[in-house]
N, C-alpha and C. Protein backbone atom coordinates (compact mmCIF):
# COMPACT_ATOMS: atom_id res chain seq x y z
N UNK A 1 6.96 -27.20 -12.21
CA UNK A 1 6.28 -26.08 -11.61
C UNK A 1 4.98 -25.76 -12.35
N UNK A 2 4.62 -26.10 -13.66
CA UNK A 2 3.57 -26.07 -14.53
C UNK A 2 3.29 -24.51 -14.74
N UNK A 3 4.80 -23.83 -15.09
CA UNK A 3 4.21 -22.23 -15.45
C UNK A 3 5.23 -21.93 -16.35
N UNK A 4 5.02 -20.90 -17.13
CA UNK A 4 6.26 -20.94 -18.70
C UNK A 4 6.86 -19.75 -18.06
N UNK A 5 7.75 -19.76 -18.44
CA UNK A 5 9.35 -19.00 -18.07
C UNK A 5 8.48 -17.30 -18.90
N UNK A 6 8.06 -16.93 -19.86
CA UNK A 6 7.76 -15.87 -20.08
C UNK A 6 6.30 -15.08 -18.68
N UNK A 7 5.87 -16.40 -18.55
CA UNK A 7 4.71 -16.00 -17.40
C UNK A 7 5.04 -15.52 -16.43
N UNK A 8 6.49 -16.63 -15.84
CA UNK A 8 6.82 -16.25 -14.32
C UNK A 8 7.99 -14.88 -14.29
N UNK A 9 8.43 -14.45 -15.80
CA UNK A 9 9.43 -13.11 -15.88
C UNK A 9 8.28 -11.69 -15.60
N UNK A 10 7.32 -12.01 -16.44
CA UNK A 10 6.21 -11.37 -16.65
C UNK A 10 5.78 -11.08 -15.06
N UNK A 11 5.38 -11.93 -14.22
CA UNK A 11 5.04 -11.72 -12.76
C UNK A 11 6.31 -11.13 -12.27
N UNK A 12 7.04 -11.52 -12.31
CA UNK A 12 8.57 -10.99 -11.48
C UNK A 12 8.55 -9.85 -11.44
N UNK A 13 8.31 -9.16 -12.75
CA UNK A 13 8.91 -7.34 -13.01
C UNK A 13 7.80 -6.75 -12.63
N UNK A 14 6.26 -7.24 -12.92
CA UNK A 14 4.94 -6.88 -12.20
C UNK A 14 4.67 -6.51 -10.78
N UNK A 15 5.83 -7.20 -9.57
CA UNK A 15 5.45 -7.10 -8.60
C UNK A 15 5.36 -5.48 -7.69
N UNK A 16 4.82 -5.15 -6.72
CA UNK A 16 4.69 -3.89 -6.68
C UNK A 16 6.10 -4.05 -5.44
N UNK A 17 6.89 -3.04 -5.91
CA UNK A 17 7.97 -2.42 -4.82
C UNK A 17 7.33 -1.92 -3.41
N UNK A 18 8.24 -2.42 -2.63
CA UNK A 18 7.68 -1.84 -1.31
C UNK A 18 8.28 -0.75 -1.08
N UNK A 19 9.16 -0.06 -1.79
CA UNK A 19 9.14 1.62 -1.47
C UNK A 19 8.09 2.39 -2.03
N UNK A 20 7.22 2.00 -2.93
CA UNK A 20 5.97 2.35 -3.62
C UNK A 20 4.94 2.19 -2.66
N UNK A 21 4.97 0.65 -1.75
CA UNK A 21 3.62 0.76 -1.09
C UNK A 21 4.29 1.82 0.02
N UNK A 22 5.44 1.86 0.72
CA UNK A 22 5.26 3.03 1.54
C UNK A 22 5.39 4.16 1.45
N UNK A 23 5.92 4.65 0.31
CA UNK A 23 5.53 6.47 0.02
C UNK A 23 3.70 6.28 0.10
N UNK A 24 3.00 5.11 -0.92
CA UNK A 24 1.74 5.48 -0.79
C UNK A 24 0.79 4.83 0.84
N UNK A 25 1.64 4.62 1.33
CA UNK A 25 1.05 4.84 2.82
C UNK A 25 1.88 5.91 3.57
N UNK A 26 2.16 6.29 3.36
CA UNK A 26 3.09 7.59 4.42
C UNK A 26 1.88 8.71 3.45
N UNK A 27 2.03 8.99 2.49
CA UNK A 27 1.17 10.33 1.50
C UNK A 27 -0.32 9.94 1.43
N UNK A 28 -1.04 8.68 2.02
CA UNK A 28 -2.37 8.63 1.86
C UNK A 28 -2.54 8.96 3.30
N UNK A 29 -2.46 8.79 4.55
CA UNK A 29 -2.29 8.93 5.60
C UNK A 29 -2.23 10.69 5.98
N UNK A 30 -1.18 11.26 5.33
CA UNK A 30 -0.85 12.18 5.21
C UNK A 30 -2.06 13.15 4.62
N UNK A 31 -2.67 12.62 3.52
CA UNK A 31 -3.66 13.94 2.82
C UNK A 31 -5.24 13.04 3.84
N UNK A 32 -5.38 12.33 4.34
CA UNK A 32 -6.08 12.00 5.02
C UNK A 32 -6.53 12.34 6.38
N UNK A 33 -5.28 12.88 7.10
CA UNK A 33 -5.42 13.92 8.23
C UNK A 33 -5.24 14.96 7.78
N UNK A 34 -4.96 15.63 6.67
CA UNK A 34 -4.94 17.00 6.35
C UNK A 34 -6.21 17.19 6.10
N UNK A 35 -7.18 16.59 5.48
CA UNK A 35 -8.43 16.63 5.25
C UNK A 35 -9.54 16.08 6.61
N UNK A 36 -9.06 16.12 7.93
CA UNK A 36 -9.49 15.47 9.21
C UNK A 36 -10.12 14.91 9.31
N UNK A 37 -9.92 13.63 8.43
CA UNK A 37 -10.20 12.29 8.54
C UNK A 37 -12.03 12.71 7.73
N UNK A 38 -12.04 13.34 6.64
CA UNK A 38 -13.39 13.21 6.13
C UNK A 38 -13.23 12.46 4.54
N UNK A 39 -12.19 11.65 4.55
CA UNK A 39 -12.28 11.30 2.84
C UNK A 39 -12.96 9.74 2.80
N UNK A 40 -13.59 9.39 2.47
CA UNK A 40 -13.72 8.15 2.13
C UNK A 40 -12.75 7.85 0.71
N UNK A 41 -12.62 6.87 -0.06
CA UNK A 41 -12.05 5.87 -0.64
C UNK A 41 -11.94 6.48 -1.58
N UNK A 42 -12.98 7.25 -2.72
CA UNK A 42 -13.48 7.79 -3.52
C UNK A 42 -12.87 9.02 -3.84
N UNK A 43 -13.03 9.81 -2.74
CA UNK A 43 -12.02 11.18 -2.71
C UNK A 43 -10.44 11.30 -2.39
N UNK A 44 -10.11 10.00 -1.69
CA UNK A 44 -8.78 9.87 -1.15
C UNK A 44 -8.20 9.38 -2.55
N UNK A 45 -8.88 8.70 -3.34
CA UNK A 45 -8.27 8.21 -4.91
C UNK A 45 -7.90 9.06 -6.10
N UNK A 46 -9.31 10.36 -5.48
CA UNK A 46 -8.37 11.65 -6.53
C UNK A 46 -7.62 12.32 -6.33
N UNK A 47 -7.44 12.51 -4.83
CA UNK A 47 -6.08 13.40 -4.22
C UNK A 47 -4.88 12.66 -4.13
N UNK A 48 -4.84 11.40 -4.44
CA UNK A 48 -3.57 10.65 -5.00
C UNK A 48 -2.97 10.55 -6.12
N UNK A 49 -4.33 10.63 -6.57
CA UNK A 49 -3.84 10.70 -8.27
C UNK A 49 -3.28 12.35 -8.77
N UNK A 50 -3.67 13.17 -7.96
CA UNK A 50 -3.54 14.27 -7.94
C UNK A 50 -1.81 14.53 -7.66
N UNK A 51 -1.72 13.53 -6.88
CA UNK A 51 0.08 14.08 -6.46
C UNK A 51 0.78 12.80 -7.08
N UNK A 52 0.13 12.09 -7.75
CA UNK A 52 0.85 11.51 -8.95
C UNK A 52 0.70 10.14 -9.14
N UNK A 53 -0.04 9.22 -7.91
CA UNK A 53 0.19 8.24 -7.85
C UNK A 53 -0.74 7.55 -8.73
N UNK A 54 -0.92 5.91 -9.11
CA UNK A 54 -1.03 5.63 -10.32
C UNK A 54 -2.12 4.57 -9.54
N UNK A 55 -3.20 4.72 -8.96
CA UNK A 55 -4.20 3.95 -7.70
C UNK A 55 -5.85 3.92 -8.30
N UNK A 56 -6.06 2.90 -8.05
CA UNK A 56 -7.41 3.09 -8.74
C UNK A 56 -8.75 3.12 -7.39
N UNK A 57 -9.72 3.12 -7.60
CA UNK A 57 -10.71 3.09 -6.01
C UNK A 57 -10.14 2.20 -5.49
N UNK A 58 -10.44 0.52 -5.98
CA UNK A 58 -10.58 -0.35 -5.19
C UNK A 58 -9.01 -0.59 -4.47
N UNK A 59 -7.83 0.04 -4.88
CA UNK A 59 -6.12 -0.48 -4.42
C UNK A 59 -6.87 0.73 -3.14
N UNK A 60 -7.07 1.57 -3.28
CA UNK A 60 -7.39 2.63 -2.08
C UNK A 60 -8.30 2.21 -1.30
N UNK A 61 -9.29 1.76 -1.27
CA UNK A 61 -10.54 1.01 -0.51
C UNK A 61 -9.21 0.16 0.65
N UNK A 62 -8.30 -0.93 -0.47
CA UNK A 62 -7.70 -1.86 0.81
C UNK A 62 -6.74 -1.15 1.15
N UNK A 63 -6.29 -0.09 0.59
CA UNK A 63 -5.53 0.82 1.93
C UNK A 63 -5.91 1.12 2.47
N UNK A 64 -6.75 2.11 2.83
CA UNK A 64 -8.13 2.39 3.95
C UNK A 64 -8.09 1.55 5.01
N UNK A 65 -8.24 0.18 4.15
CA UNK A 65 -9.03 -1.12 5.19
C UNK A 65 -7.58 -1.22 6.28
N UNK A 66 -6.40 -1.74 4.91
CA UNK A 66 -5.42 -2.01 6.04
C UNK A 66 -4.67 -1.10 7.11
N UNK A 67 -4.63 0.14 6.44
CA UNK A 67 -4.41 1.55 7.47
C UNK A 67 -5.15 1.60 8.58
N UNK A 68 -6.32 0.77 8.63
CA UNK A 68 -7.49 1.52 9.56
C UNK A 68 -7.86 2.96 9.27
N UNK A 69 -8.25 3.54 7.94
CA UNK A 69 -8.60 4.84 8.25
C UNK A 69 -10.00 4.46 7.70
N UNK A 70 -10.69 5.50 8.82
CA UNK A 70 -11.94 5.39 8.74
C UNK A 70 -12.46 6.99 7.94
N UNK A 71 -13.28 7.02 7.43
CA UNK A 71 -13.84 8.04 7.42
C UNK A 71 -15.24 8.74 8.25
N UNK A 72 -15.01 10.12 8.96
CA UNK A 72 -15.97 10.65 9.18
C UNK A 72 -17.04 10.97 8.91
N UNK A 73 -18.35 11.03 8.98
CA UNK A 73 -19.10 11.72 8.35
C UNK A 73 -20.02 12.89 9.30
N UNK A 74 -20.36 13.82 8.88
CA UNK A 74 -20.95 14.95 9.78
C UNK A 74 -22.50 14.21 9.74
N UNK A 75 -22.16 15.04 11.33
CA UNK A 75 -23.55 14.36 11.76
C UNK A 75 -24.87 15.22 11.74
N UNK A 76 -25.94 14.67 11.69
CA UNK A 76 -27.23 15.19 10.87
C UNK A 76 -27.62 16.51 11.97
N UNK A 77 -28.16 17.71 11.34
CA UNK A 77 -28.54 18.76 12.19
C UNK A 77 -29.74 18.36 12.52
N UNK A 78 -30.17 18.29 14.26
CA UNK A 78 -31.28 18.70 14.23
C UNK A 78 -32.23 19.13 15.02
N UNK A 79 -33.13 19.96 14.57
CA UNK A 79 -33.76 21.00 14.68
C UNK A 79 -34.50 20.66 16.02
N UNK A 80 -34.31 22.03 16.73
CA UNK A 80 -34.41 22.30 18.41
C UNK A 80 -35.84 23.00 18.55
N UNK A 81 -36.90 22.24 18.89
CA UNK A 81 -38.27 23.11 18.46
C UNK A 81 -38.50 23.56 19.97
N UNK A 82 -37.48 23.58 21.00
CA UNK A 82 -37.90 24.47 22.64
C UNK A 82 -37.05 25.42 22.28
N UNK A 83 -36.06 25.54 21.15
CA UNK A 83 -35.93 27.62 21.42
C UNK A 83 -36.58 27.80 20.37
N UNK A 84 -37.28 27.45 19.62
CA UNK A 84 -38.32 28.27 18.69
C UNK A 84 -38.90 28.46 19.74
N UNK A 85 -39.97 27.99 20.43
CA UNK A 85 -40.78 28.36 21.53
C UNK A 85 -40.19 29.36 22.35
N UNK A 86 -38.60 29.25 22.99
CA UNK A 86 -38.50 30.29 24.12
C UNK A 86 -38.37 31.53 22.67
N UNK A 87 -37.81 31.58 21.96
CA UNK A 87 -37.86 32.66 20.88
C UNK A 87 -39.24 33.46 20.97
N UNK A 88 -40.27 32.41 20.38
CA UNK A 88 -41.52 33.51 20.40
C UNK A 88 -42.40 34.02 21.95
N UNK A 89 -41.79 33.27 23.08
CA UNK A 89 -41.74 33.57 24.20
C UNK A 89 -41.46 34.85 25.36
């Protein structure tokens, strides 16, 4: 197999549990519509870490990706110069 028995124990106990990836997809999902869909990657990584989980940007970036959650962003105001006119009108 060309791999030493301490390497492949070492990977074994490393692997991530899948009751771990789904509490952290059921609770990222979760603070992600509580926040209506405005977090990008960045902010969704401190409100995880916040309720305990142990995630760095980039593990959150490919949750994002694989969740499909997108983030919103507000859209730019802008300025209506025909009711200034009916205003001074």
């Amino acid at each position: 197999m060309g791999v030493s028995p301490s390497a492949f124990y070492h990977w074994l106990s490393n692997r991530a549990s899948p009751k771990k990836d789904v509490a952290l997809d059921i609770k990222a999902t979760e603070i992600f519509n509580y926040h209506r869909k405005t977090l990008g990657y960045r902010r969704l990584t401190n409100e995880l870490r916040k309720e305990g989980f142990d995630v760095g940007y980039y593990k959150t970036w490919r949750l994002m990706s694989r969740l499909g959650l997108q983030a919103r962003y507000p859209k730019r105001f802008k300025v209506n110069h025909w009711m200034e006119y009916c205003r001074q009108h």
